[in-house]
C-alpha atoms as a PDB file:
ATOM      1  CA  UNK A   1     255.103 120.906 152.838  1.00  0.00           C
ATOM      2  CA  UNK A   2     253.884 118.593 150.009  1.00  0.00           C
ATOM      3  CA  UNK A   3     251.349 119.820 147.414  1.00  0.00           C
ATOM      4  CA  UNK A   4     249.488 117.314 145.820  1.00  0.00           C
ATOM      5  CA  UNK A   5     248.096 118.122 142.064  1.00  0.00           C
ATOM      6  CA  UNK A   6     245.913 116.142 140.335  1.00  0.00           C
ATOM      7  CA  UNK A   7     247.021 115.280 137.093  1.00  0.00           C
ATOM      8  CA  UNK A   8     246.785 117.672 134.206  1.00  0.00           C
ATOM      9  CA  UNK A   9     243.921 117.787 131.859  1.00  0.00           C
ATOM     10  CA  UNK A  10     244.371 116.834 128.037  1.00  0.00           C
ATOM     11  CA  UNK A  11     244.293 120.495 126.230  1.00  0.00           C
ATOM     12  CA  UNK A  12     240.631 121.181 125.016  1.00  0.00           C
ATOM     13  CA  UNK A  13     241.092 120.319 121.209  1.00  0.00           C
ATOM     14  CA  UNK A  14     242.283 116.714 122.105  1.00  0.00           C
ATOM     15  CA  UNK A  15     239.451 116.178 124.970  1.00  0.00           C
ATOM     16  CA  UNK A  16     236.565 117.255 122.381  1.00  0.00           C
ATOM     17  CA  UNK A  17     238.656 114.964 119.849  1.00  0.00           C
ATOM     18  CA  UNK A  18     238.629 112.052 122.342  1.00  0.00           C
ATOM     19  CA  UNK A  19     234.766 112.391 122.858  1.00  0.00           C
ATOM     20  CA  UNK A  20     233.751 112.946 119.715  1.00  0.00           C
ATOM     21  CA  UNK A  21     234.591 109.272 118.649  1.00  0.00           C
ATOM     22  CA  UNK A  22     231.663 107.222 117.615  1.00  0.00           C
ATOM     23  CA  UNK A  23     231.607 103.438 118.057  1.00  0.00           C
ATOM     24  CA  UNK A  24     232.108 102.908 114.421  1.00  0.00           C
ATOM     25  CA  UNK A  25     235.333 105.285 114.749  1.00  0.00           C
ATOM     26  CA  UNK A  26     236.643 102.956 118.143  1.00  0.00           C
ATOM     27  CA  UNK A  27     235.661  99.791 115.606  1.00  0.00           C
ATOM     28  CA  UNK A  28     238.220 100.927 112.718  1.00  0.00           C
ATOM     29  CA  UNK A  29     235.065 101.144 110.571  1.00  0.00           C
ATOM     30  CA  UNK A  30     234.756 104.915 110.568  1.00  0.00           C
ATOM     31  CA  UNK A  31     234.394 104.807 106.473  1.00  0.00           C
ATOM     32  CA  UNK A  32     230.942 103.326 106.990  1.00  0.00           C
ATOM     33  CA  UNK A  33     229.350 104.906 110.339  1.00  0.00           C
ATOM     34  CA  UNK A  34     225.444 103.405 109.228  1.00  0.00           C
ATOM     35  CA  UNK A  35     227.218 100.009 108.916  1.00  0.00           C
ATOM     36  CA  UNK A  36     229.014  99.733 112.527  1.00  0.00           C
ATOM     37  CA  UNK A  37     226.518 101.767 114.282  1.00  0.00           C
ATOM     38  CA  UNK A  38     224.243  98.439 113.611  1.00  0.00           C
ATOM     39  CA  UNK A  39     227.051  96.366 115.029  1.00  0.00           C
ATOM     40  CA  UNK A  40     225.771  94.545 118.077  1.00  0.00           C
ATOM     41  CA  UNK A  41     228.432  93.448 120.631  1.00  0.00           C
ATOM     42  CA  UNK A  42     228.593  90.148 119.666  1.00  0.00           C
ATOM     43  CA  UNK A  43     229.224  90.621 116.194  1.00  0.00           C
ATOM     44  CA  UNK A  44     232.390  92.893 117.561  1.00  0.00           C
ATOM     45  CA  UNK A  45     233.295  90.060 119.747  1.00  0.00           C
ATOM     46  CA  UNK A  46     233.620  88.127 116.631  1.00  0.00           C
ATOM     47  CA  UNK A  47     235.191  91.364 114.673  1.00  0.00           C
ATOM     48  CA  UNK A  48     238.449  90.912 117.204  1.00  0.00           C
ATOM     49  CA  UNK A  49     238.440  87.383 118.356  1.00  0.00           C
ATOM     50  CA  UNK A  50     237.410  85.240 115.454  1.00  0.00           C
ATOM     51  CA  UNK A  51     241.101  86.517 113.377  1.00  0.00           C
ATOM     52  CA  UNK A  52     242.862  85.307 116.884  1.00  0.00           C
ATOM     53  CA  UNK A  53     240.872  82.081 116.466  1.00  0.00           C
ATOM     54  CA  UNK A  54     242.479  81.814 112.931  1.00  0.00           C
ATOM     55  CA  UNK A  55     245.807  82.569 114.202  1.00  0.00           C
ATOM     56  CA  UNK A  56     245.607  79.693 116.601  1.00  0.00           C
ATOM     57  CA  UNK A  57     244.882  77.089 113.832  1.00  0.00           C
ATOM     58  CA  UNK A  58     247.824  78.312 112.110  1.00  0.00           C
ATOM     59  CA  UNK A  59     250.097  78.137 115.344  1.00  0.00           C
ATOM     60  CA  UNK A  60     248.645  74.631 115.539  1.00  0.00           C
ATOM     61  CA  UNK A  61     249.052  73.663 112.164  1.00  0.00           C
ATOM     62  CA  UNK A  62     252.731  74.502 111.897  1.00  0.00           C
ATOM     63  CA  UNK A  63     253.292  72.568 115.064  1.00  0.00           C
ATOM     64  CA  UNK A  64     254.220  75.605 117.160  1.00  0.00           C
ATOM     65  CA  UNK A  65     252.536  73.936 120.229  1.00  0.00           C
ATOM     66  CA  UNK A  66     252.408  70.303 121.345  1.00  0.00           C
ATOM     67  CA  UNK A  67     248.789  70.747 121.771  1.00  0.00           C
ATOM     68  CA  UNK A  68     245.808  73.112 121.240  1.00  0.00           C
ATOM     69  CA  UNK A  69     244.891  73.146 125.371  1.00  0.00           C
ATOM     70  CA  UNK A  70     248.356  75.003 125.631  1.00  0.00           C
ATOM     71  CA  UNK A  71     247.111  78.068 124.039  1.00  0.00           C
ATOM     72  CA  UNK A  72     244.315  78.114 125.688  1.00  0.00           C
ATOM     73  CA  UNK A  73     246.319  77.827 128.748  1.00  0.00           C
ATOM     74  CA  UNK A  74     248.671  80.743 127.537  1.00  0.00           C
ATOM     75  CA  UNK A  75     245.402  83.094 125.819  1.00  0.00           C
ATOM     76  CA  UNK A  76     244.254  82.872 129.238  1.00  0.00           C
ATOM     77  CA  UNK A  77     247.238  83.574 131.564  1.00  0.00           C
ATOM     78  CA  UNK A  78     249.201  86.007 129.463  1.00  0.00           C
ATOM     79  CA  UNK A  79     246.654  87.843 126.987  1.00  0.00           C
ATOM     80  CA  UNK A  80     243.847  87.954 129.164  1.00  0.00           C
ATOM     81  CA  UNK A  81     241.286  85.960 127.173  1.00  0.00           C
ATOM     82  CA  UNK A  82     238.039  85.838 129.089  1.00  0.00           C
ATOM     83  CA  UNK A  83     238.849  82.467 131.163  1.00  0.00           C
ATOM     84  CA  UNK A  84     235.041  81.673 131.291  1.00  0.00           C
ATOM     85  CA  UNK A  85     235.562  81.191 127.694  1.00  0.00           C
ATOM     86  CA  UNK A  86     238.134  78.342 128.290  1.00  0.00           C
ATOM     87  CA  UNK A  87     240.313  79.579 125.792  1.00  0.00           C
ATOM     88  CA  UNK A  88     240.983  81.085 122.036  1.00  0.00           C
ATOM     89  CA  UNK A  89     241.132  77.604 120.799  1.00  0.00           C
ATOM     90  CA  UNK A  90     237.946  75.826 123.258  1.00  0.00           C
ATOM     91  CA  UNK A  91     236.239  79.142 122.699  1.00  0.00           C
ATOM     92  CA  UNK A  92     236.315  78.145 118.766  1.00  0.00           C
ATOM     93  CA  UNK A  93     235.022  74.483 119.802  1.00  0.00           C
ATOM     94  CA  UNK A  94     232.163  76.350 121.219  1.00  0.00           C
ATOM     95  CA  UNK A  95     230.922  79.035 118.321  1.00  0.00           C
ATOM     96  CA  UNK A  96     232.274  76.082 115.847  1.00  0.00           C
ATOM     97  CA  UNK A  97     235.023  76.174 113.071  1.00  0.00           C
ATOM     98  CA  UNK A  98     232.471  76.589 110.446  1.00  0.00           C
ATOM     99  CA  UNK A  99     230.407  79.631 111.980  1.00  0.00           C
ATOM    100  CA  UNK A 100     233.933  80.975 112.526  1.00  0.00           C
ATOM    101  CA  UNK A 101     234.916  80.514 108.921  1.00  0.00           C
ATOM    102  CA  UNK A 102     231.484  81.873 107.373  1.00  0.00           C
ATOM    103  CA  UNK A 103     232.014  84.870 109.585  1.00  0.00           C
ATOM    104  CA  UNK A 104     235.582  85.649 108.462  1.00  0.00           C
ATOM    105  CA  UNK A 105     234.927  85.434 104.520  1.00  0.00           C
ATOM    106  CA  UNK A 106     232.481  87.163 104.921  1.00  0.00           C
ATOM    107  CA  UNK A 107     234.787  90.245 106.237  1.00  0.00           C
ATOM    108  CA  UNK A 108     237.761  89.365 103.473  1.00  0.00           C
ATOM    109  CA  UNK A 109     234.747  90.022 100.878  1.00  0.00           C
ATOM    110  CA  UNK A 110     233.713  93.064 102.704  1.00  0.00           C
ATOM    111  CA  UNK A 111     236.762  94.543 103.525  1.00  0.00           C
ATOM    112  CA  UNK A 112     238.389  93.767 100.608  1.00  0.00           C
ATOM    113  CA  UNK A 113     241.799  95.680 101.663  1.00  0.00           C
ATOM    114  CA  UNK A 114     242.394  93.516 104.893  1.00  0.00           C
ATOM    115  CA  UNK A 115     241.023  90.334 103.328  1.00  0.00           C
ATOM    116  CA  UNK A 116     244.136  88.433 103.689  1.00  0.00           C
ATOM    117  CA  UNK A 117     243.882  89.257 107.408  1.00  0.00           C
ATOM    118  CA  UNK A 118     240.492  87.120 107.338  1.00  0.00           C
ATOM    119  CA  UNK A 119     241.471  84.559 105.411  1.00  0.00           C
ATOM    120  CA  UNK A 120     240.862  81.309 107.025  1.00  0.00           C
ATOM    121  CA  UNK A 121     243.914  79.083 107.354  1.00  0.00           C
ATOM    122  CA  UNK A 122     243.629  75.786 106.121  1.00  0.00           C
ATOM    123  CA  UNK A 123     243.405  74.121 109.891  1.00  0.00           C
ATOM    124  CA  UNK A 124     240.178  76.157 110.196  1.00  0.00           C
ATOM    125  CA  UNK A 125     239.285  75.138 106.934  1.00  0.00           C
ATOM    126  CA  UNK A 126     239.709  71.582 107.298  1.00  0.00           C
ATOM    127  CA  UNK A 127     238.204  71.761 110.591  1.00  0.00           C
ATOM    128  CA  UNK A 128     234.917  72.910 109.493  1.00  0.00           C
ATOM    129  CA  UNK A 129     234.648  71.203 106.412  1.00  0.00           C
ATOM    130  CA  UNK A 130     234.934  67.657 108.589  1.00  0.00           C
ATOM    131  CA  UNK A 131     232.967  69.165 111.588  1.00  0.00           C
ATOM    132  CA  UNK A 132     236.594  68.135 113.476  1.00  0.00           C
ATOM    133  CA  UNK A 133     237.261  70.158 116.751  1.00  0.00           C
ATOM    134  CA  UNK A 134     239.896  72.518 116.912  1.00  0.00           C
ATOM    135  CA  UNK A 135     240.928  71.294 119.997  1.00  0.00           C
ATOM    136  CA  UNK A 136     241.560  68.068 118.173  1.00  0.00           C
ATOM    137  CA  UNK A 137     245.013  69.233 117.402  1.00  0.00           C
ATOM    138  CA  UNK A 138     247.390  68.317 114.449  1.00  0.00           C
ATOM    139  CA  UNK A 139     249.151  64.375 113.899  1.00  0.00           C
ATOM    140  CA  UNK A 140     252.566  66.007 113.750  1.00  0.00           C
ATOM    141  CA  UNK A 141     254.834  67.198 116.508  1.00  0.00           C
ATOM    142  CA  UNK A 142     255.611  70.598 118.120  1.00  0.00           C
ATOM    143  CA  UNK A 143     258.832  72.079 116.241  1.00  0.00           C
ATOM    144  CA  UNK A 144     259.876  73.431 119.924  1.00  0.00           C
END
């Protein structure tokens, strides 16, 4: 005869560890609770995807891809990117490349110890400085 068990419970300290997490904790921001508690969802919608965003321009920009719709294509298929969004890349057409830029100095000033992580790439930069679309793509050819 089979017994079936459910599976084992994490040990007590680690449970009232686990639940004890704030949202400003989950966020990475635990050194300033007040600040992330205030964090709407949008603005941590931003906090993770705007840095992907970047990372796109950059793939474009070295000519990683033949054109920007295939990361969309591949955000969407392999990472899971919301497809109502269209994609990392058609996601940035919609917010805009200079809402996306704003919003990422904005975090290299305030987090001062990741800022190279949200420093716009000069795609991005370009981008919004000519109102240009990110989809747009680059003149020069995919390196693959």
């Amino acid at each position: 005869l089979c017994t079936i068990r459910s599976p084992p419970s994490p040990p007590q300290p680690c449970q009232t560890h686990t639940q004890s997490h704030t949202r400003a904790q989950r966020s990475g921001l635990s050194g300033n609770a007040a600040f992330a508690a205030k964090l709407s969802d949008q603005d941590i919608a931003e906090f993770v995807f705007f840095p992907v965003i970047n990372e796109a321009c950059r793939v474009v920009a070295e000519g990683i891809v033949d054109k920007p719709a295939d990361l969309d294509v591949a955000t969407v298929m392999s990472m899971g990117f919301p497809a109502y969004r269209g994609g990392v890349v058609f996601y940035g057409d919609i917010v805009g490349a200079d809402y996306v830029v704003r919003r990422l100095k904005q975090w290299a000033t305030q987090y001062k110890a990741q800022a190279g992580f949200f420093e716009p790439c000069e795609y991005l930069l370009a981008a919004a400085k000519s109102g240009r679309k990110l989809s747009a793509g680059n003149a020069t050819q995919s390196k693959i």
